[in-house]
C-alpha atoms as a PDB file:
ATOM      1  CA  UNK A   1      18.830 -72.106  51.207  1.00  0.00           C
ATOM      2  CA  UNK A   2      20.134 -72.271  47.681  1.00  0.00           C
ATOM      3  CA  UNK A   3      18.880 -69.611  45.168  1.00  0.00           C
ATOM      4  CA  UNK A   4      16.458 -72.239  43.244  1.00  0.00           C
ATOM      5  CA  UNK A   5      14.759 -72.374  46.527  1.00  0.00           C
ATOM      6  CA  UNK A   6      14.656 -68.735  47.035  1.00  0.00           C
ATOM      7  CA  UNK A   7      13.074 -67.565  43.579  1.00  0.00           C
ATOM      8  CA  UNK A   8      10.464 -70.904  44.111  1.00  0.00           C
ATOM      9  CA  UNK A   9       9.485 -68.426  47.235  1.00  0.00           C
ATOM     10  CA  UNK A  10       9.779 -65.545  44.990  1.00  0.00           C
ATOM     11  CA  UNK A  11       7.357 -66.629  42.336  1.00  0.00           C
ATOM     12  CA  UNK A  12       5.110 -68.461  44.503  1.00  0.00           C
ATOM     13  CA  UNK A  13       4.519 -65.408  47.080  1.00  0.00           C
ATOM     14  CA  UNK A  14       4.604 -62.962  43.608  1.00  0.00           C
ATOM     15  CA  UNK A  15       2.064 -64.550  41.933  1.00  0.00           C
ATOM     16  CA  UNK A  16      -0.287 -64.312  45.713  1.00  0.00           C
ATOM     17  CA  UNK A  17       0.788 -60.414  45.388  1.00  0.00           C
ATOM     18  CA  UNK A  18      -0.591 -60.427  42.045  1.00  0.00           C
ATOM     19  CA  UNK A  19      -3.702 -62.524  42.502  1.00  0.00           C
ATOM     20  CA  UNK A  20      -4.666 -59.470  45.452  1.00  0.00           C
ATOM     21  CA  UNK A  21      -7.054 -57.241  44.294  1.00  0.00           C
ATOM     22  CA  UNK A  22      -5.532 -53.825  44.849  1.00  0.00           C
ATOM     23  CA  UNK A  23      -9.585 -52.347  44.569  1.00  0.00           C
ATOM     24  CA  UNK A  24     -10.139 -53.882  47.488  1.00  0.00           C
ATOM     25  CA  UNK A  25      -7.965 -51.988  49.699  1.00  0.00           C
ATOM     26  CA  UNK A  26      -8.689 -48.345  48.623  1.00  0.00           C
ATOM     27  CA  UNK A  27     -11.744 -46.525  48.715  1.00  0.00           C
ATOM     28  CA  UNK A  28     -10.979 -43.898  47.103  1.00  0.00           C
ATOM     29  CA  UNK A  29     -13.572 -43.393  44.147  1.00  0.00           C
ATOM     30  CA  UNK A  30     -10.858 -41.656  41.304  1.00  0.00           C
ATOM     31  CA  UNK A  31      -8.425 -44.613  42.619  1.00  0.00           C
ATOM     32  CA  UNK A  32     -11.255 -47.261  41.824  1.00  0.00           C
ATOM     33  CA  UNK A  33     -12.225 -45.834  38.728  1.00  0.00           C
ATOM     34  CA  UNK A  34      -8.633 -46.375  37.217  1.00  0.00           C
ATOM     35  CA  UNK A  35      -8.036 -49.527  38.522  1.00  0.00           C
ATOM     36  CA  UNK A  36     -10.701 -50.986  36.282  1.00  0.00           C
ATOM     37  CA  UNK A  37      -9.607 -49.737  33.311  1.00  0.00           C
ATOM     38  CA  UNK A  38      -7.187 -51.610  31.135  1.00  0.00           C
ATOM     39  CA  UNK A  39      -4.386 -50.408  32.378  1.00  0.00           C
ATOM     40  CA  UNK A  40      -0.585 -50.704  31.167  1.00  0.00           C
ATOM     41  CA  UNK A  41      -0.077 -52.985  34.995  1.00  0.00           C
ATOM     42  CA  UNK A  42       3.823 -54.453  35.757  1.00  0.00           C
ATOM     43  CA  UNK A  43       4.774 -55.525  39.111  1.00  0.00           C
ATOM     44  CA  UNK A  44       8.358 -57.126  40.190  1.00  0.00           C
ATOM     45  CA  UNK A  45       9.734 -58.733  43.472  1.00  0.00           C
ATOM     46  CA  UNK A  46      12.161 -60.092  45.471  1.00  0.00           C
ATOM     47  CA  UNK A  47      13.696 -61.274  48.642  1.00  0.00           C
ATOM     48  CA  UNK A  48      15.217 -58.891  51.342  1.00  0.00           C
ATOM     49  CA  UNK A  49      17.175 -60.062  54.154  1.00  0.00           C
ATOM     50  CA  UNK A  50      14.991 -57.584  56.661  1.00  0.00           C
ATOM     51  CA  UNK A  51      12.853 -59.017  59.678  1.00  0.00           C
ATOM     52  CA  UNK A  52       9.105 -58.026  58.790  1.00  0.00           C
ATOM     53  CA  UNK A  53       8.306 -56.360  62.546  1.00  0.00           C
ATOM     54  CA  UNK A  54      11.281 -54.305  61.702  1.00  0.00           C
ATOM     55  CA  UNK A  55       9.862 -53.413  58.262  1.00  0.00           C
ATOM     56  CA  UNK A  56       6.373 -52.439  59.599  1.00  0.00           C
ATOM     57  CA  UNK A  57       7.930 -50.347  62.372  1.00  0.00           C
ATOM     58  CA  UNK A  58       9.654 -48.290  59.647  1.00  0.00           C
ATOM     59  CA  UNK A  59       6.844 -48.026  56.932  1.00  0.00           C
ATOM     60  CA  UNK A  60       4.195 -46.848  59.807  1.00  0.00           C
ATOM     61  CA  UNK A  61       6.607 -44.000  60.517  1.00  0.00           C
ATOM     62  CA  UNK A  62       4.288 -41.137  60.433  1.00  0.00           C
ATOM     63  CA  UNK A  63       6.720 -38.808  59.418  1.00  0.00           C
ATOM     64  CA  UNK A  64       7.777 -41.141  56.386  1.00  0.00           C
ATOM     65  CA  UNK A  65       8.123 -39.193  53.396  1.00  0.00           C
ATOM     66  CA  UNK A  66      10.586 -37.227  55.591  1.00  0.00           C
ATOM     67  CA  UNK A  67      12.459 -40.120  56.568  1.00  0.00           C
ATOM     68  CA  UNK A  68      12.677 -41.405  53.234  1.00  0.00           C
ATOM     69  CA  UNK A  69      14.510 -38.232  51.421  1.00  0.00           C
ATOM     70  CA  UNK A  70      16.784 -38.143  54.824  1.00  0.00           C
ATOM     71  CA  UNK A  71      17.685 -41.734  53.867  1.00  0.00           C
ATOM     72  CA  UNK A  72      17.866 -41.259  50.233  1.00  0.00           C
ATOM     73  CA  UNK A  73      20.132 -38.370  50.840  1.00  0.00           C
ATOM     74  CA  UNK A  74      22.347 -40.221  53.054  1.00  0.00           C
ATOM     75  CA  UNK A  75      22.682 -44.027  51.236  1.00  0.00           C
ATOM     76  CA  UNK A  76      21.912 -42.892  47.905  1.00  0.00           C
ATOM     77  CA  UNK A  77      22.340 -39.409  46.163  1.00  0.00           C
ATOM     78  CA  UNK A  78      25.604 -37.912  45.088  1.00  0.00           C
ATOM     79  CA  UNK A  79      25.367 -34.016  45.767  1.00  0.00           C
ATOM     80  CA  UNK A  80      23.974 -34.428  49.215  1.00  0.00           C
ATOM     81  CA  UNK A  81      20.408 -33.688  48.146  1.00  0.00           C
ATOM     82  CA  UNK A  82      17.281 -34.589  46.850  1.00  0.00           C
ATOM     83  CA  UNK A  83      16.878 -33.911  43.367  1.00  0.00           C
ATOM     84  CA  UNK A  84      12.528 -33.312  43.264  1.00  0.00           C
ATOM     85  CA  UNK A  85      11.911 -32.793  47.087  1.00  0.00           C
ATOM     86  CA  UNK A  86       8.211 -33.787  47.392  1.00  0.00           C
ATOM     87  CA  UNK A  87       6.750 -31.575  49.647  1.00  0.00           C
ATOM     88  CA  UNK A  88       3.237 -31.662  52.135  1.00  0.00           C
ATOM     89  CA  UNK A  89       0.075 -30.455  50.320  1.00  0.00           C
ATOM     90  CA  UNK A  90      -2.538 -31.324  52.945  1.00  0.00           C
ATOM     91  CA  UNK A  91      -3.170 -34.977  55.237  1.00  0.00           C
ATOM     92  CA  UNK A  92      -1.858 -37.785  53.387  1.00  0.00           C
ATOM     93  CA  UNK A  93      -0.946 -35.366  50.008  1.00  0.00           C
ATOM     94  CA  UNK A  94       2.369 -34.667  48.469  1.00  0.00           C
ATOM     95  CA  UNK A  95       3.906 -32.904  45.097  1.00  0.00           C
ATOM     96  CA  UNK A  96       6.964 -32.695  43.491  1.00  0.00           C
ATOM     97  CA  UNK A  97       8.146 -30.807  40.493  1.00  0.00           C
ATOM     98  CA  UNK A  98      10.569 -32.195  38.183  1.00  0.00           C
ATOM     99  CA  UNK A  99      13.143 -30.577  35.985  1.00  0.00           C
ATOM    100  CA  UNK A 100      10.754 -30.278  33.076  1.00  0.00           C
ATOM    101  CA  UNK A 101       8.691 -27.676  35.462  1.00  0.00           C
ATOM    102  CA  UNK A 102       6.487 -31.126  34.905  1.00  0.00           C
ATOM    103  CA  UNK A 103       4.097 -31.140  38.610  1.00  0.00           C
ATOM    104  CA  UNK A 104       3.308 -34.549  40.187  1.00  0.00           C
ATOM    105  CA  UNK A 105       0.469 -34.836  42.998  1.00  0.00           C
ATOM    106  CA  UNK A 106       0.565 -37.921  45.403  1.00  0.00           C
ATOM    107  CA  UNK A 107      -2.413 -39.001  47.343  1.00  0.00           C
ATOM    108  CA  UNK A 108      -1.629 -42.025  50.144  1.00  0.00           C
ATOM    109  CA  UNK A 109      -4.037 -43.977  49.558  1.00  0.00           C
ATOM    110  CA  UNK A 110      -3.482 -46.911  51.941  1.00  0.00           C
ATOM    111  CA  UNK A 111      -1.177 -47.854  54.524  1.00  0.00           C
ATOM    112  CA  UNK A 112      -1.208 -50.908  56.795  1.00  0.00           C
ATOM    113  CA  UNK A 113      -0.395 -54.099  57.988  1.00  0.00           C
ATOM    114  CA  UNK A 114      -3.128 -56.312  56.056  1.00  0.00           C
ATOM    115  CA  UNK A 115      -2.435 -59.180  58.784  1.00  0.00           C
ATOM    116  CA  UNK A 116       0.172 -61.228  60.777  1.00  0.00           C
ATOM    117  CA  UNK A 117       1.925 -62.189  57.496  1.00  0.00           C
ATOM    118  CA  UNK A 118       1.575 -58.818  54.904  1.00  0.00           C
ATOM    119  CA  UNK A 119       1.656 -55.265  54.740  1.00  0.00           C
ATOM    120  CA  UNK A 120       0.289 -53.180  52.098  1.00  0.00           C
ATOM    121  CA  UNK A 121       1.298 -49.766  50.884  1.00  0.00           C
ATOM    122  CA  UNK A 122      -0.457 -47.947  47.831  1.00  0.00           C
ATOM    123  CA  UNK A 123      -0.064 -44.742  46.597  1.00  0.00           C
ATOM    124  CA  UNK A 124      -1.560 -42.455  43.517  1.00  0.00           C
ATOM    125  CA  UNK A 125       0.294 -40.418  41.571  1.00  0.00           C
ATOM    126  CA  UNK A 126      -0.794 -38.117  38.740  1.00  0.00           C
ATOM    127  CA  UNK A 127       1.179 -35.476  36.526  1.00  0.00           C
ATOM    128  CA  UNK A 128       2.488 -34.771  32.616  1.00  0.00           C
ATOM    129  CA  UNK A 129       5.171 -36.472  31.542  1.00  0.00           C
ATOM    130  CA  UNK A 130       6.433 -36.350  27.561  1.00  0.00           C
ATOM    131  CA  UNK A 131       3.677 -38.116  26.445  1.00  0.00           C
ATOM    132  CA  UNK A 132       0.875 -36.381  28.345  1.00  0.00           C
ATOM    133  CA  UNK A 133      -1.392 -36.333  31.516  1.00  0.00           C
ATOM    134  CA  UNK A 134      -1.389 -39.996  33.129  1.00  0.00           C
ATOM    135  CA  UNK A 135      -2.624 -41.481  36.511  1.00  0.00           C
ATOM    136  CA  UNK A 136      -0.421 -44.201  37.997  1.00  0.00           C
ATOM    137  CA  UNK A 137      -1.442 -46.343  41.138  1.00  0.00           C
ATOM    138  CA  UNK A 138       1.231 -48.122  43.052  1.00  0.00           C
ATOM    139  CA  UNK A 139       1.118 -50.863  45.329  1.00  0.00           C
ATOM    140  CA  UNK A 140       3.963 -52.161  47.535  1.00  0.00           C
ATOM    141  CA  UNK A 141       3.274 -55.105  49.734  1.00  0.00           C
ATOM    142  CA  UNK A 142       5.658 -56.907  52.011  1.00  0.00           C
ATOM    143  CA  UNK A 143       5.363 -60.688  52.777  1.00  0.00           C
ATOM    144  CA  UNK A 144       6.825 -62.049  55.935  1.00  0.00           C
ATOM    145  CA  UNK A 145       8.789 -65.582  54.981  1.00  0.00           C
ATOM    146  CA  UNK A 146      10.460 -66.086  59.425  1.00  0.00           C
ATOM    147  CA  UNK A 147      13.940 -66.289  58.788  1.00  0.00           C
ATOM    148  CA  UNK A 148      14.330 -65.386  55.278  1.00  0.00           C
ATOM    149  CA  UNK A 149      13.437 -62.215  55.923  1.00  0.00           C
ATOM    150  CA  UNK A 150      10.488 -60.738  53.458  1.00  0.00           C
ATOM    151  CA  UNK A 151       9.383 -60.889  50.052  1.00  0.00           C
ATOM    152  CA  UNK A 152       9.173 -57.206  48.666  1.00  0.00           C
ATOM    153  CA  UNK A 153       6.785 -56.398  45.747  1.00  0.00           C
ATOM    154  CA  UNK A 154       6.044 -53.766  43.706  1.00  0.00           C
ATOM    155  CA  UNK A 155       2.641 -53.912  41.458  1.00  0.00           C
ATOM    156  CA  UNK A 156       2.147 -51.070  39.294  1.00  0.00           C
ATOM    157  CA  UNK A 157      -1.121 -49.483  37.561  1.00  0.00           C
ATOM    158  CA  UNK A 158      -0.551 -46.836  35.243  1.00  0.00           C
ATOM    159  CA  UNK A 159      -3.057 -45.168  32.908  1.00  0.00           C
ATOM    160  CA  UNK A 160      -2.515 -42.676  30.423  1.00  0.00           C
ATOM    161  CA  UNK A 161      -4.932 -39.984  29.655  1.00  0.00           C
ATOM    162  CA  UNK A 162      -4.040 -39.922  25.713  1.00  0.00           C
ATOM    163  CA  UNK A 163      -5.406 -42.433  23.332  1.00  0.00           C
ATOM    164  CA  UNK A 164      -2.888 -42.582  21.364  1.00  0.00           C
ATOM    165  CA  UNK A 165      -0.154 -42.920  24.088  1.00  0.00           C
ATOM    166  CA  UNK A 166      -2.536 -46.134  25.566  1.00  0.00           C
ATOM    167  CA  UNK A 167      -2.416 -47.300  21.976  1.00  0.00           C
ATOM    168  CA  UNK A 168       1.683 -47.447  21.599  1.00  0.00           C
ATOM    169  CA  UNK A 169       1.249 -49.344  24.256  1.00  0.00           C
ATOM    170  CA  UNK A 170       0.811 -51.965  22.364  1.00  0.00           C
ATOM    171  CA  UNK A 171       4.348 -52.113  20.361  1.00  0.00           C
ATOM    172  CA  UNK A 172       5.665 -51.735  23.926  1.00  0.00           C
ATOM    173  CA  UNK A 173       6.324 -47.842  23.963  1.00  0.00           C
ATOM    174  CA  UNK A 174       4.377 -46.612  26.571  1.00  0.00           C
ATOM    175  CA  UNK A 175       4.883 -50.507  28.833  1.00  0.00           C
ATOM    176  CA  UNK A 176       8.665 -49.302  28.383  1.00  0.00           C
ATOM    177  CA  UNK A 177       8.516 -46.455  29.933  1.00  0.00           C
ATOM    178  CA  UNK A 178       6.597 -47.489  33.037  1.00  0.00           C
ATOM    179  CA  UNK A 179       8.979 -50.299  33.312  1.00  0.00           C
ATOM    180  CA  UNK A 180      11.854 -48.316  33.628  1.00  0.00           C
ATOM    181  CA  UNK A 181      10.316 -45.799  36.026  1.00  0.00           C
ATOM    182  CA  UNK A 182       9.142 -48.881  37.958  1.00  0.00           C
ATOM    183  CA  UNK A 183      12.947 -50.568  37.968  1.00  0.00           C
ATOM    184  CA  UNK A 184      14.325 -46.874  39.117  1.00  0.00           C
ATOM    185  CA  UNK A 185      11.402 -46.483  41.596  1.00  0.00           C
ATOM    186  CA  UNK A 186      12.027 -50.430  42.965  1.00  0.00           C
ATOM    187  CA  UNK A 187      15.597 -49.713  43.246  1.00  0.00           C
ATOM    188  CA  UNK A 188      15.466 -46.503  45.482  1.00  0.00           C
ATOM    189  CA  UNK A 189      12.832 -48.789  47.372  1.00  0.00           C
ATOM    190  CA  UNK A 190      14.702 -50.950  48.689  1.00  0.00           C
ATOM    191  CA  UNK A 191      18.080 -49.530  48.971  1.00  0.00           C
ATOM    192  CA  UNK A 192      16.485 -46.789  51.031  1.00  0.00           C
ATOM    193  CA  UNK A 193      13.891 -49.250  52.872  1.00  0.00           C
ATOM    194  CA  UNK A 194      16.800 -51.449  54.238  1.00  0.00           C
ATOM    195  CA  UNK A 195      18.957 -48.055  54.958  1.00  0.00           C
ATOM    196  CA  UNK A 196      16.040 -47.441  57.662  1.00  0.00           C
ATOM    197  CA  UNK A 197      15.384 -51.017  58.779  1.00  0.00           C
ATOM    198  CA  UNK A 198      19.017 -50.995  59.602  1.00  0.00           C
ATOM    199  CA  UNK A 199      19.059 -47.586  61.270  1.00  0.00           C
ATOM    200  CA  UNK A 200      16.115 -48.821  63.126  1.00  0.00           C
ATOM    201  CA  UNK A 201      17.712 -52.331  64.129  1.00  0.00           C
ATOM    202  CA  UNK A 202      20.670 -50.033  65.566  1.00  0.00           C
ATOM    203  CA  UNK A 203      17.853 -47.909  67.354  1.00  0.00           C
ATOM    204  CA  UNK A 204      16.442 -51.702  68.946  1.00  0.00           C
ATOM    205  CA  UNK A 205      19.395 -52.558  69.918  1.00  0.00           C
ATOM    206  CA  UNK A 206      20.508 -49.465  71.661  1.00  0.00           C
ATOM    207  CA  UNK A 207      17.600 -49.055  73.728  1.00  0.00           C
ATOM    208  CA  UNK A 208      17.143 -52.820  74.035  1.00  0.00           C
ATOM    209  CA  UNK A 209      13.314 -52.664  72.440  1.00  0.00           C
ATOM    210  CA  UNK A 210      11.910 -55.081  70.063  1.00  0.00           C
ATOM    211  CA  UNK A 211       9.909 -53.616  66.935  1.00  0.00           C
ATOM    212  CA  UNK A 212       6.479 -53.224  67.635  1.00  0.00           C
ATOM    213  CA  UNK A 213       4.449 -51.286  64.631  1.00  0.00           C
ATOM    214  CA  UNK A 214       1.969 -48.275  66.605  1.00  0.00           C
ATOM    215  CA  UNK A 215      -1.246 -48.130  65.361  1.00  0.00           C
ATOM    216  CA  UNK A 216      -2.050 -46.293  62.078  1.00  0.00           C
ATOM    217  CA  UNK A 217      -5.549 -45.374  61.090  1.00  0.00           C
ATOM    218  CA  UNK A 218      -6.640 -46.871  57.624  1.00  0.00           C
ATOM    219  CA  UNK A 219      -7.142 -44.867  54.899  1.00  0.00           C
END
């Protein structure tokens, strides 16, 4: 398929991401609350050459968070570490700590396959950063598209506790920085995503099973 074709599926299947209602798939009530704010809200995607089942299999891992920094470790960082381990706090809670001495809690918020064709992710984040306290929501979804593989998308909700940060917003400060983060965040994504669909396609084949996603409980 030529690449005209490919970023028709892109923005077709993007703008269905987009038209989801994140609110509807979280019920957490601090999570709600910020989603109907006016938030500073970006969101990208893009094609990956990954089989969906294969993708579910390794974002139901219930030992994720471990498997990610044991991927991003291997495929992706340069001293053989991770640079802000996040660390348990409790069911479905995380922190890290960056080098500012800057502390940022993550709540899962949701995590399951929507239907045959979708999986959802979201997560909420909230720290200090050099402009001040903020809450971020972020959702990734996968879209099966058979052969192609999936469309991966990242939609991103961020809110920022100072007035005036909200208000640079408009000149495109504030929407700046959240668009970088969200570039950096995408790119980790998915070069550590298909790191562990391909470890897992190895695992398939070795064993001679096909991916089938266990059951997670929805949060």
């Amino acid at each position: 398929m030529n690449r005209l074709a490919i970023q028709i599926i892109i923005l077709l299947l993007g703008i269905n991401s987009f038209a989801l209602n994140t609110a509807d798939l979280v019920s957490d009530k601090e999570a709600k609350e910020i989603l109907n704010r006016k938030c500073i809200r970006l969101g990208t995607s893009e094609v990956l050459p990954v089989p969906f089942k294969t993708a579910c299999t390794v974002l139901q891992n219930p030992d994720l968070v471990s498997a990610v920094q044991e991927e991003f470790v291997r495929s992706i960082s340069e001293n053989g570490q991770v640079d802000f381990p996040v660390i348990g706090n409790g069911e479905n809670r995380y922190y890290y700590i960056n080098e500012k001495d800057h502390r940022t809690d993550i709540v899962e918020l949701y995590r399951k396959q929507t239907d045959d064709r979708f999986f959802d992710y979201i997560v909420m984040a909230s720290g200090k950063r050099k402009f001040g306290y903020y809450d971020v929501i972020i959702h990734l979804q996968i879209t099966d598209i058979g052969d192609l593989g999936i469309v991966y998308t990242v939609n991103v909700h961020a809110w920022p506790h100072s007035w005036l940060t909200r208000t640079s917003h408009k000149i495109g400060l504030t929407r700046s920085y959240f668009r970088d983060n969200m570039k950096l965040i995408s790119w980790v994504a998915r070069e550590v995503g298909t790191g562990l669909c391909e470890q897992e396609e190895q695992k398939q084949a070795l064993t001679g099973e096909t991916a089938s996603p266990p059951a997670i409980k929805e949060m």
